[in-house]
C-alpha atoms as a PDB file:
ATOM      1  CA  UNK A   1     112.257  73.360  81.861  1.00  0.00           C
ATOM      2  CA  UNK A   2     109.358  71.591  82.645  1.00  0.00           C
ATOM      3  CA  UNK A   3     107.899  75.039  84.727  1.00  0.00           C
ATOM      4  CA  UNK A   4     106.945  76.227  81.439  1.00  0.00           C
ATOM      5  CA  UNK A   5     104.437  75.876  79.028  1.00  0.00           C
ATOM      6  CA  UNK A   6     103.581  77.167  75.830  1.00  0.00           C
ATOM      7  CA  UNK A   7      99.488  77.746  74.797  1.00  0.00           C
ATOM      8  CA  UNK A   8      99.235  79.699  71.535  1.00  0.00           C
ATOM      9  CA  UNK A   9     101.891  82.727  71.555  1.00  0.00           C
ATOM     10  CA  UNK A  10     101.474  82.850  75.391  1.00  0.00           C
ATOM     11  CA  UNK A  11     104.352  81.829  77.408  1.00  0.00           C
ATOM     12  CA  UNK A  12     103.425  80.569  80.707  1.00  0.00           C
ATOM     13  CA  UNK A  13     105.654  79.556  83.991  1.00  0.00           C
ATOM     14  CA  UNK A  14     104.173  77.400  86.282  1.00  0.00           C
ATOM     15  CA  UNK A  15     105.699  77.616  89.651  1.00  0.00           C
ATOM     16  CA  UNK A  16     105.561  79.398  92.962  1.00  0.00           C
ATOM     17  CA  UNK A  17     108.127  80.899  95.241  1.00  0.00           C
ATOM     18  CA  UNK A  18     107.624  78.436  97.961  1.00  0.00           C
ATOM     19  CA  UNK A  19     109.452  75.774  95.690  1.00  0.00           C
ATOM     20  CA  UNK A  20     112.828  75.858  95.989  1.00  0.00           C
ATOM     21  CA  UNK A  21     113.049  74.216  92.071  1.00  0.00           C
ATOM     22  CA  UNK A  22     110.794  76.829  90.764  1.00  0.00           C
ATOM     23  CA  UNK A  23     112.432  80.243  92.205  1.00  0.00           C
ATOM     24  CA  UNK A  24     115.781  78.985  90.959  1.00  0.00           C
ATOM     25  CA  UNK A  25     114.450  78.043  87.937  1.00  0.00           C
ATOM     26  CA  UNK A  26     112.761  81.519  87.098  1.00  0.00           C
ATOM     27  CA  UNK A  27     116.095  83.356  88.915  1.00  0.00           C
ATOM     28  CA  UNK A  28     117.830  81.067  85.984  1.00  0.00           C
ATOM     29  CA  UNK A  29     115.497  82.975  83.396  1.00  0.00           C
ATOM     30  CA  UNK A  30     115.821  86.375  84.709  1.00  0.00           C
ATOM     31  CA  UNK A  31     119.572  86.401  84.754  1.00  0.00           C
ATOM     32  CA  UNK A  32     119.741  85.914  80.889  1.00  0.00           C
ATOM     33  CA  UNK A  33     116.716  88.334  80.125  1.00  0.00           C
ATOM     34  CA  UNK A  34     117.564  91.466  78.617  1.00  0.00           C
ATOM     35  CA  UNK A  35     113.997  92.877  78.917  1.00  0.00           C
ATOM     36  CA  UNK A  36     114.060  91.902  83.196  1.00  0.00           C
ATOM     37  CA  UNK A  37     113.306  94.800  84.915  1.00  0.00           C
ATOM     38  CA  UNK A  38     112.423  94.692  88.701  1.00  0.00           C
ATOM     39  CA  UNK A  39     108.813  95.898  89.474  1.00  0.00           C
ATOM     40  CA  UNK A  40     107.448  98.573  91.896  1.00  0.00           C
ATOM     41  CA  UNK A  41     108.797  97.711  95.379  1.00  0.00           C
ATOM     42  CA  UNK A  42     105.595  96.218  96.591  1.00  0.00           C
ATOM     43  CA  UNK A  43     105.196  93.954  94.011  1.00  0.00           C
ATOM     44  CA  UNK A  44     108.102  91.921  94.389  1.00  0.00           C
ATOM     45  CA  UNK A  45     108.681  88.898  95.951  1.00  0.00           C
ATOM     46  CA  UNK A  46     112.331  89.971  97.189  1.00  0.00           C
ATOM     47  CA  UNK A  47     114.261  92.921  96.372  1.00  0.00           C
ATOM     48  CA  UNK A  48     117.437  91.102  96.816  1.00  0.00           C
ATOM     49  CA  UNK A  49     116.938  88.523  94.292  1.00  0.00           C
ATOM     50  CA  UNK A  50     116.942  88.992  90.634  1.00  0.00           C
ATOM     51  CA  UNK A  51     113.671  86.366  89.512  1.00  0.00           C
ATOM     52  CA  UNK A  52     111.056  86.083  86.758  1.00  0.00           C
ATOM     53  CA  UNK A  53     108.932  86.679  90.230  1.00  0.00           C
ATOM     54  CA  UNK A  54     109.895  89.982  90.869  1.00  0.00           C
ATOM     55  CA  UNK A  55     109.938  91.187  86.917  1.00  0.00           C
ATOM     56  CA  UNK A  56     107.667  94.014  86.601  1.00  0.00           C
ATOM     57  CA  UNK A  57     106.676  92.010  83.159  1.00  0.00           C
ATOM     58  CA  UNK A  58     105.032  89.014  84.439  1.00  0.00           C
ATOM     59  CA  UNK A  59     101.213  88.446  85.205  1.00  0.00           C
ATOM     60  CA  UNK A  60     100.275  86.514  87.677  1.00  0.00           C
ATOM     61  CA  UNK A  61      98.183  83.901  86.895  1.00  0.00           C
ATOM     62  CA  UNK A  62      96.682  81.459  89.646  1.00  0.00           C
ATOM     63  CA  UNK A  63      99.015  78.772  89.394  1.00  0.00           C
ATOM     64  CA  UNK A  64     102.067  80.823  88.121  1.00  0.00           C
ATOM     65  CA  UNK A  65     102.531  83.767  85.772  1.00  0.00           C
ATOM     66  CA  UNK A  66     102.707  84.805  81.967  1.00  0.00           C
ATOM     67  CA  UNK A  67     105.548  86.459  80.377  1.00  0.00           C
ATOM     68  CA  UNK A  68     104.209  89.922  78.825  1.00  0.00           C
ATOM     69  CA  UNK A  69     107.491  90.098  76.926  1.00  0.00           C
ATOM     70  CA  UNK A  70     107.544  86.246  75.901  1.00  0.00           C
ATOM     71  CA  UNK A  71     111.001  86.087  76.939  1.00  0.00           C
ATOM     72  CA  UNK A  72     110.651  82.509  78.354  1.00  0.00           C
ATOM     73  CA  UNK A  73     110.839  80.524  75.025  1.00  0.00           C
ATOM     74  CA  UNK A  74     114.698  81.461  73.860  1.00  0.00           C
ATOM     75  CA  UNK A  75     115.554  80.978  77.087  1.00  0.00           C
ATOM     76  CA  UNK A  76     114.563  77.745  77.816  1.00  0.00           C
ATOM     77  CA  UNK A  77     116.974  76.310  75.376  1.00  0.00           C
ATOM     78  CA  UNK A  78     119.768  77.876  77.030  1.00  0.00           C
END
């Protein structure tokens, strides 16, 4: 996935919700995460869709977010 990148232990997803490549790409994470949990209602992007962008685990950062629970690695080789 070329949305994420690693620097040092941090795991980082590049992306934003208004591309349609990136919010199926985290959606693709999220659905195999076994630490996903959805955040406080007004911190999520949509409460209908299960995304790295609505995980009450990621940070934003300004041009994506960091996974607290650095979930993103294993699951990139899936």
């Amino acid at each position: 996935m070329q949305q994420i990148r690693q620097e040092g232990g941090r795991f980082i997803f590049c992306g934003t919700v208004e591309d349609e490549a990136d919010l199926l790409a985290a959606s693709g994470i999220a659905a195999k995460c076994p630490a996903y949990s959805m955040d406080d209602e007004d911190e999520v992007f949509s409460e209908s869709v299960r995304t790295c962008f609505n995980c009450r685990y990621r940070r934003w950062l300004a041009d994506g977010f960091e996974c607290m629970k650095r979930l993103l690695a294993p699951q990139q080789r899936n």
